[in-house]
N, C-alpha and C. Protein backbone atom coordinates (compact mmCIF):
# COMPACT_ATOMS: atom_id res chain seq x y z
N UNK A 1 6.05 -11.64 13.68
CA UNK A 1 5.26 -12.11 14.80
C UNK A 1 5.77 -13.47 15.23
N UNK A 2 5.78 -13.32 16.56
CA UNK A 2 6.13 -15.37 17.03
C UNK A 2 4.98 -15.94 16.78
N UNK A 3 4.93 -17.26 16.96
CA UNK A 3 4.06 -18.43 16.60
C UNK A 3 3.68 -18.68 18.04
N UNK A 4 2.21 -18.99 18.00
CA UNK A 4 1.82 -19.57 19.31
C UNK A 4 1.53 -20.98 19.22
N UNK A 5 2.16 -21.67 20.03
CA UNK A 5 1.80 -23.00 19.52
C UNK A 5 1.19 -23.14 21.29
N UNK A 6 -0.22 -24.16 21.36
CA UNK A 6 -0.86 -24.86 22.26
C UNK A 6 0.33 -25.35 22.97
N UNK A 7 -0.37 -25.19 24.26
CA UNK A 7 0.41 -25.79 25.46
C UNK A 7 0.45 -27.72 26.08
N UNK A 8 1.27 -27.99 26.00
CA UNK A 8 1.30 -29.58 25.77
C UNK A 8 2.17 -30.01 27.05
N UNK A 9 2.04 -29.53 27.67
CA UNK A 9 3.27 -29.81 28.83
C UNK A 9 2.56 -31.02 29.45
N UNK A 10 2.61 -31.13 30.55
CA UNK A 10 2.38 -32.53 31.44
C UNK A 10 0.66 -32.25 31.82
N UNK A 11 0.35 -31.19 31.83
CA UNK A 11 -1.03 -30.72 32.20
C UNK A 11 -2.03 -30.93 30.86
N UNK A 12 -3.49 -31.15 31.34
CA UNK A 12 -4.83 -30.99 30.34
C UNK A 12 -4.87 -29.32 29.30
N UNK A 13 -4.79 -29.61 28.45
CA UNK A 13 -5.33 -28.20 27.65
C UNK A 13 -6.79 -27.92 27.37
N UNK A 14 -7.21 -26.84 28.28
CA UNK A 14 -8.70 -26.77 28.39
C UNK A 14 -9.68 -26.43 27.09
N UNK A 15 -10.68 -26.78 27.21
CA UNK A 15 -11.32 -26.59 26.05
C UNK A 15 -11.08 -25.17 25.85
N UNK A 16 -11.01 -24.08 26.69
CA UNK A 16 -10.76 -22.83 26.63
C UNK A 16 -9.80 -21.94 26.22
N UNK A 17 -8.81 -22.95 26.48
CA UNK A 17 -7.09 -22.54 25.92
C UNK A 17 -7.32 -23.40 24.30
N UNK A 18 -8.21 -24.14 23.94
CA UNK A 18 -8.26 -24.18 22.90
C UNK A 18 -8.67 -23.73 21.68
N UNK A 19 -10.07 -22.80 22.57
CA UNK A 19 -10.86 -21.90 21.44
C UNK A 19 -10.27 -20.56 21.79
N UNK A 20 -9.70 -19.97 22.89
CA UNK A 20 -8.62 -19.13 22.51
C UNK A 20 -7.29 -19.03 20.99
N UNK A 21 -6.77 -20.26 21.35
CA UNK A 21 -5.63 -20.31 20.07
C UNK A 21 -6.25 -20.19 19.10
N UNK A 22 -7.74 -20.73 18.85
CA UNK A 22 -7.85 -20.67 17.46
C UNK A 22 -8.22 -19.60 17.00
N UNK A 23 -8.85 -18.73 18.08
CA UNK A 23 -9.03 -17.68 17.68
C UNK A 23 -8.45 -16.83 17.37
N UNK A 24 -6.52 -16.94 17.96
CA UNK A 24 -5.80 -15.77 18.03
C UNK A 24 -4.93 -16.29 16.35
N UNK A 25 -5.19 -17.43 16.36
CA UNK A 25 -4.72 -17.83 14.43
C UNK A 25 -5.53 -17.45 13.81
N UNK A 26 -6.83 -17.46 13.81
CA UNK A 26 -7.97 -16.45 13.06
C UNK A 26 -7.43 -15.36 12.49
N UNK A 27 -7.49 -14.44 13.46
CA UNK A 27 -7.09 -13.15 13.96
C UNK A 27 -5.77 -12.95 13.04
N UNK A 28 -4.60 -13.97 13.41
CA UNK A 28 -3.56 -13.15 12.61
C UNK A 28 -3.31 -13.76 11.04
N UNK A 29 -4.28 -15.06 10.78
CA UNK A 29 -4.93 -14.98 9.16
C UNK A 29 -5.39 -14.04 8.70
N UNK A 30 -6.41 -13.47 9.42
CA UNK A 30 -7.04 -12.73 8.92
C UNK A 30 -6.22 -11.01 8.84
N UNK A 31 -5.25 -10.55 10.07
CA UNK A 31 -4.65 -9.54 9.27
C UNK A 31 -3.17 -9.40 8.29
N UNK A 32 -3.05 -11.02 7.95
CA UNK A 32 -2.35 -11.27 7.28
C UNK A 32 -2.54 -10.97 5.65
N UNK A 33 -3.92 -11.45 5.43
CA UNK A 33 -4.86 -11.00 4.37
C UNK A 33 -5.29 -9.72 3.90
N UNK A 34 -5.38 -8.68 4.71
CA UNK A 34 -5.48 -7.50 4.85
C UNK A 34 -4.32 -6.93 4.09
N UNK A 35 -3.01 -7.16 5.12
CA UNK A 35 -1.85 -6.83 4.79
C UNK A 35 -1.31 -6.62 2.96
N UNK A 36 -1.61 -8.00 2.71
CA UNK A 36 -1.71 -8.63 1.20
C UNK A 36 -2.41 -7.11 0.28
N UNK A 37 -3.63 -7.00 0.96
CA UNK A 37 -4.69 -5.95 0.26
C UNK A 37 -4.46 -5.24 -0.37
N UNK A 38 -3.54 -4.15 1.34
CA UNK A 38 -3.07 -3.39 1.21
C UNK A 38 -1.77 -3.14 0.27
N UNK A 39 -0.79 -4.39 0.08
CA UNK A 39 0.30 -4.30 -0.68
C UNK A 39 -0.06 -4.42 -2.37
N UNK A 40 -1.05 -5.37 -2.76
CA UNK A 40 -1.85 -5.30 -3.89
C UNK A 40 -1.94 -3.95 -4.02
N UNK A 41 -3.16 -3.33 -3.57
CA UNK A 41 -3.90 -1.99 -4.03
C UNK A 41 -2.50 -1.31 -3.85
N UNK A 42 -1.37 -1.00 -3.36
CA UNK A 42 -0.52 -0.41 -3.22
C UNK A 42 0.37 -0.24 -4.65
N UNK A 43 0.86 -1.21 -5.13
CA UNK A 43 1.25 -1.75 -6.56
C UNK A 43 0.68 -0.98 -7.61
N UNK A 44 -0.55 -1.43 -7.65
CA UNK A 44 -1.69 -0.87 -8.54
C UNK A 44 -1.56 0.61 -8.10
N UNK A 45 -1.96 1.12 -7.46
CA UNK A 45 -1.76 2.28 -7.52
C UNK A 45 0.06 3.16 -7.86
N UNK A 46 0.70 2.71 -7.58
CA UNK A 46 2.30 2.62 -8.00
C UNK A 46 2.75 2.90 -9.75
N UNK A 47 2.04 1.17 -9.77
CA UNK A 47 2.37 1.35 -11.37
C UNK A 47 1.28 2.35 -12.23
N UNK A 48 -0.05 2.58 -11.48
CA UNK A 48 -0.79 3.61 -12.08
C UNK A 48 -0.26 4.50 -12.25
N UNK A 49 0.22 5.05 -11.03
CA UNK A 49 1.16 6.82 -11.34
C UNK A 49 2.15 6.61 -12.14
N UNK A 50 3.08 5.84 -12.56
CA UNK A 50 4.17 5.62 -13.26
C UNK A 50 3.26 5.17 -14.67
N UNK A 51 2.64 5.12 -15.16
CA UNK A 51 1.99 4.85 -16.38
C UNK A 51 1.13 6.11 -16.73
N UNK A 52 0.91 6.81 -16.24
CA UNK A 52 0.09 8.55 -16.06
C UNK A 52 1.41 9.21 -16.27
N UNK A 53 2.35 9.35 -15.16
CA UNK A 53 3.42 10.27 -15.72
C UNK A 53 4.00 10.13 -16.86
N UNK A 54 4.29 8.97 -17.36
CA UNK A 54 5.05 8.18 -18.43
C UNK A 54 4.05 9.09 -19.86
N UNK A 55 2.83 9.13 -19.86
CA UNK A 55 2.11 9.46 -20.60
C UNK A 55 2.13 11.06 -20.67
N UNK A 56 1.58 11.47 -19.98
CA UNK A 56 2.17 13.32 -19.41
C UNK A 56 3.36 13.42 -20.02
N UNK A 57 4.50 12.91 -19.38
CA UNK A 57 5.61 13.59 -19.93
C UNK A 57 5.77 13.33 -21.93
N UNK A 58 5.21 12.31 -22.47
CA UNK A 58 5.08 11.97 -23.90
C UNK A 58 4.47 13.31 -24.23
N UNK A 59 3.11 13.52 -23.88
CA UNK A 59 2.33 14.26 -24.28
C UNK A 59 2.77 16.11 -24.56
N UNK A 60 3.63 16.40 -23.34
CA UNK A 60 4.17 17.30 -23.26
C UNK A 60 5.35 17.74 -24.06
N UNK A 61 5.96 16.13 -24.20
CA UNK A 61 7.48 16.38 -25.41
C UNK A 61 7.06 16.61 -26.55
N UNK A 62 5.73 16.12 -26.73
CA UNK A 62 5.19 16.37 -28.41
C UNK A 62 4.51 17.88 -28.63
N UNK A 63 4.21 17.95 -27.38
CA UNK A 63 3.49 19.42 -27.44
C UNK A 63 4.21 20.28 -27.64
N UNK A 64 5.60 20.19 -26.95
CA UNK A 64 7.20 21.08 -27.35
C UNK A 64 7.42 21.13 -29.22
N UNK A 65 7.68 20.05 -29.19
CA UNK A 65 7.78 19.47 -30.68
C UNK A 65 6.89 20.60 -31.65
N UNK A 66 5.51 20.13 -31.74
CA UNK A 66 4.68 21.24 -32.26
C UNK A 66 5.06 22.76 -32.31
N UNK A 67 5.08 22.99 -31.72
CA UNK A 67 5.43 24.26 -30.61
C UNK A 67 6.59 24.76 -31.66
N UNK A 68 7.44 23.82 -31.46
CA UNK A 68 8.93 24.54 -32.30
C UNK A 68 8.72 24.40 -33.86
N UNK A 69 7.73 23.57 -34.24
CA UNK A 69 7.71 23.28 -36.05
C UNK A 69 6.46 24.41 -36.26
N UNK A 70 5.65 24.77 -35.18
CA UNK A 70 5.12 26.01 -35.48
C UNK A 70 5.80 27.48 -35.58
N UNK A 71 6.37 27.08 -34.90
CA UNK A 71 7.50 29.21 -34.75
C UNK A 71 8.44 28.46 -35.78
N UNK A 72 8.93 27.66 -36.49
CA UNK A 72 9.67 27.65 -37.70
C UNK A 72 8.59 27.67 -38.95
N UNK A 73 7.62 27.19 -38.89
CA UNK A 73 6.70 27.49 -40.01
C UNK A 73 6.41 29.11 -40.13
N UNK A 74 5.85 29.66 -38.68
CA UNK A 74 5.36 31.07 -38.75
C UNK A 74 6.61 32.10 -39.49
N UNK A 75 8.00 31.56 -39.08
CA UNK A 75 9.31 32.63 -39.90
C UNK A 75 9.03 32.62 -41.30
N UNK A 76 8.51 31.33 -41.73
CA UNK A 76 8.50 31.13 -43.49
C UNK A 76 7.28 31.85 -43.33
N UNK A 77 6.18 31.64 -43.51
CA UNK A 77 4.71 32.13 -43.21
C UNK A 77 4.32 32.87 -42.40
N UNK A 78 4.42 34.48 -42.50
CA UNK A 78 4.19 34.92 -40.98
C UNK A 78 2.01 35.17 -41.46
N UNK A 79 1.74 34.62 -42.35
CA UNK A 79 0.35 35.05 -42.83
C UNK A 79 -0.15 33.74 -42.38
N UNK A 80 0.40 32.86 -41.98
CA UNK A 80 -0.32 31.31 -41.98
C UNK A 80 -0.13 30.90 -40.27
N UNK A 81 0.34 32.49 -39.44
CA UNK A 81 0.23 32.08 -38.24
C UNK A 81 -0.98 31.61 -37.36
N UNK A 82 -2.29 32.50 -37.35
CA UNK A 82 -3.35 32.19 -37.26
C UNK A 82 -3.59 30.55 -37.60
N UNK A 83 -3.69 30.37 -38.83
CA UNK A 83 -4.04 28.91 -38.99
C UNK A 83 -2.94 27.79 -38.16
N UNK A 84 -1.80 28.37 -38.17
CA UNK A 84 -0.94 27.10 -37.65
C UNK A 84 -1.08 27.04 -36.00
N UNK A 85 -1.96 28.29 -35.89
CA UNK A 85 -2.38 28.50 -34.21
C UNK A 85 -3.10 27.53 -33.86
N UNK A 86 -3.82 27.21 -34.70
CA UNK A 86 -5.14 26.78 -34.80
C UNK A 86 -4.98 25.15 -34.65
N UNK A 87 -4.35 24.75 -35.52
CA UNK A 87 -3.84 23.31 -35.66
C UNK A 87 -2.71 23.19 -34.68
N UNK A 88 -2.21 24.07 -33.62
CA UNK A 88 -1.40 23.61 -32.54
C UNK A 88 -2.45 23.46 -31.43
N UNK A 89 -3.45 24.30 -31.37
CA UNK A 89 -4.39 24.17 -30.29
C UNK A 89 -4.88 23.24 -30.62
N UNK A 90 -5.59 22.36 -31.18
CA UNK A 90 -5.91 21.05 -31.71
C UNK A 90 -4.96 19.98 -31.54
N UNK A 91 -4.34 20.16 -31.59
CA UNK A 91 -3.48 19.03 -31.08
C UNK A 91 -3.13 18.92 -29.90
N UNK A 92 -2.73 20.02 -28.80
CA UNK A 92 -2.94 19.86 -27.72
C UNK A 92 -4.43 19.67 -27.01
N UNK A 93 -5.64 19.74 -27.50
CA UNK A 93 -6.55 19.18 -27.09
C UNK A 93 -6.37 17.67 -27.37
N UNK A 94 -5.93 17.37 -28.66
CA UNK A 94 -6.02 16.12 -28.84
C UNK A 94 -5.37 15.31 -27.44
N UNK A 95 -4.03 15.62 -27.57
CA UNK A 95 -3.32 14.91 -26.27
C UNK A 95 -3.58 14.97 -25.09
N UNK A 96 -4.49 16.51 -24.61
CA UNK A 96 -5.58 16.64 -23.45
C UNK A 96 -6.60 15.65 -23.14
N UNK A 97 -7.43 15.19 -24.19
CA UNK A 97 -8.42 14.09 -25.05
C UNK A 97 -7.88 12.76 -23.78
N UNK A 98 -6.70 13.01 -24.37
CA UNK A 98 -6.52 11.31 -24.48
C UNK A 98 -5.45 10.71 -23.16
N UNK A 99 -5.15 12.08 -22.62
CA UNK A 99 -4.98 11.64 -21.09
C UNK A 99 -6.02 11.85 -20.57
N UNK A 100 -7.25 12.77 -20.51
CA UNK A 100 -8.18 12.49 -19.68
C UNK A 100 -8.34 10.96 -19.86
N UNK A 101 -8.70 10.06 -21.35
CA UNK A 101 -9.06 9.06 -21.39
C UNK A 101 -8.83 8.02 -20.53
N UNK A 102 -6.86 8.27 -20.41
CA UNK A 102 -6.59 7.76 -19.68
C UNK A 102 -6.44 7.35 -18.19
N UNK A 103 -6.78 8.66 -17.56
CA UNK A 103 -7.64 9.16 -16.49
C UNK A 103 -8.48 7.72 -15.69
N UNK A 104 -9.63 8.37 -16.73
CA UNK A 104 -10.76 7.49 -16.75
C UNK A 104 -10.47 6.02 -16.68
N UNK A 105 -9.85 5.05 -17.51
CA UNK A 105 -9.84 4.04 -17.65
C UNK A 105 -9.16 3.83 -16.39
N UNK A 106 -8.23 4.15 -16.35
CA UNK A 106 -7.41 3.94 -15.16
C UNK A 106 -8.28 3.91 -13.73
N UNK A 107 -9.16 4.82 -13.40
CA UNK A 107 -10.14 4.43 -12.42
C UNK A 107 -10.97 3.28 -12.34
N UNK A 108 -11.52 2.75 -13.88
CA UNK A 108 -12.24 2.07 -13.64
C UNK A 108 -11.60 0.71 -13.12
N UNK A 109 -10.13 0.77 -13.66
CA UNK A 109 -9.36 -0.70 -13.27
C UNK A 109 -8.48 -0.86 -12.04
């Protein structure tokens, strides 16, 4: 934006041309501030998604992880599949758990 600067030439500057300018510096304080807001809450929301995915994708590599030390347990144990079912579904709740958590917190901040 250009700068308005008051008129100073050889002529009176009316009281009117004066509460004009100030008003039009108001004005672009004030959506200067806005601007700011918007680039703040912008950030925040930025590094939110990049701290959610970051977490997701953890959650998911471990869930793989499980996943494969279960179908190598079940070859040794094919009688202990049930139970090792059991303790894989549990653990993916767990990590379900605890991104919702993170969910949550994340809204409130």
């Amino acid at each position: 934006m250009s700068e308005l600067t008051p008129f100073i030439g050889g002529g009176i500057v009316t009281r009117e041309s004066r509460h004009a300018f100030r008003s039009i510096s108001r004005n672009r304080a004030s959506t200067e501030v806005r601007i700011a807001r918007v680039d703040g809450s912008t950030d925040v929301a930025v590094t939110k998604l990049d701290g959610l995915t970051m977490a997701t994708g953890s959650a998911m590599q471990q869930i793989v992880r499980i996943a494969r030390v279960q179908r190598e347990l079940e070859q040794l144990a094919p009688e202990a599949s049930v139970r090792l079912n059991f303790l894989a579904d549990d653990h993916l709740l767990g990590c379900s758990e605890l991104l919702a958590d993170l969910r949550r917190e994340m809204r409130r901040n």
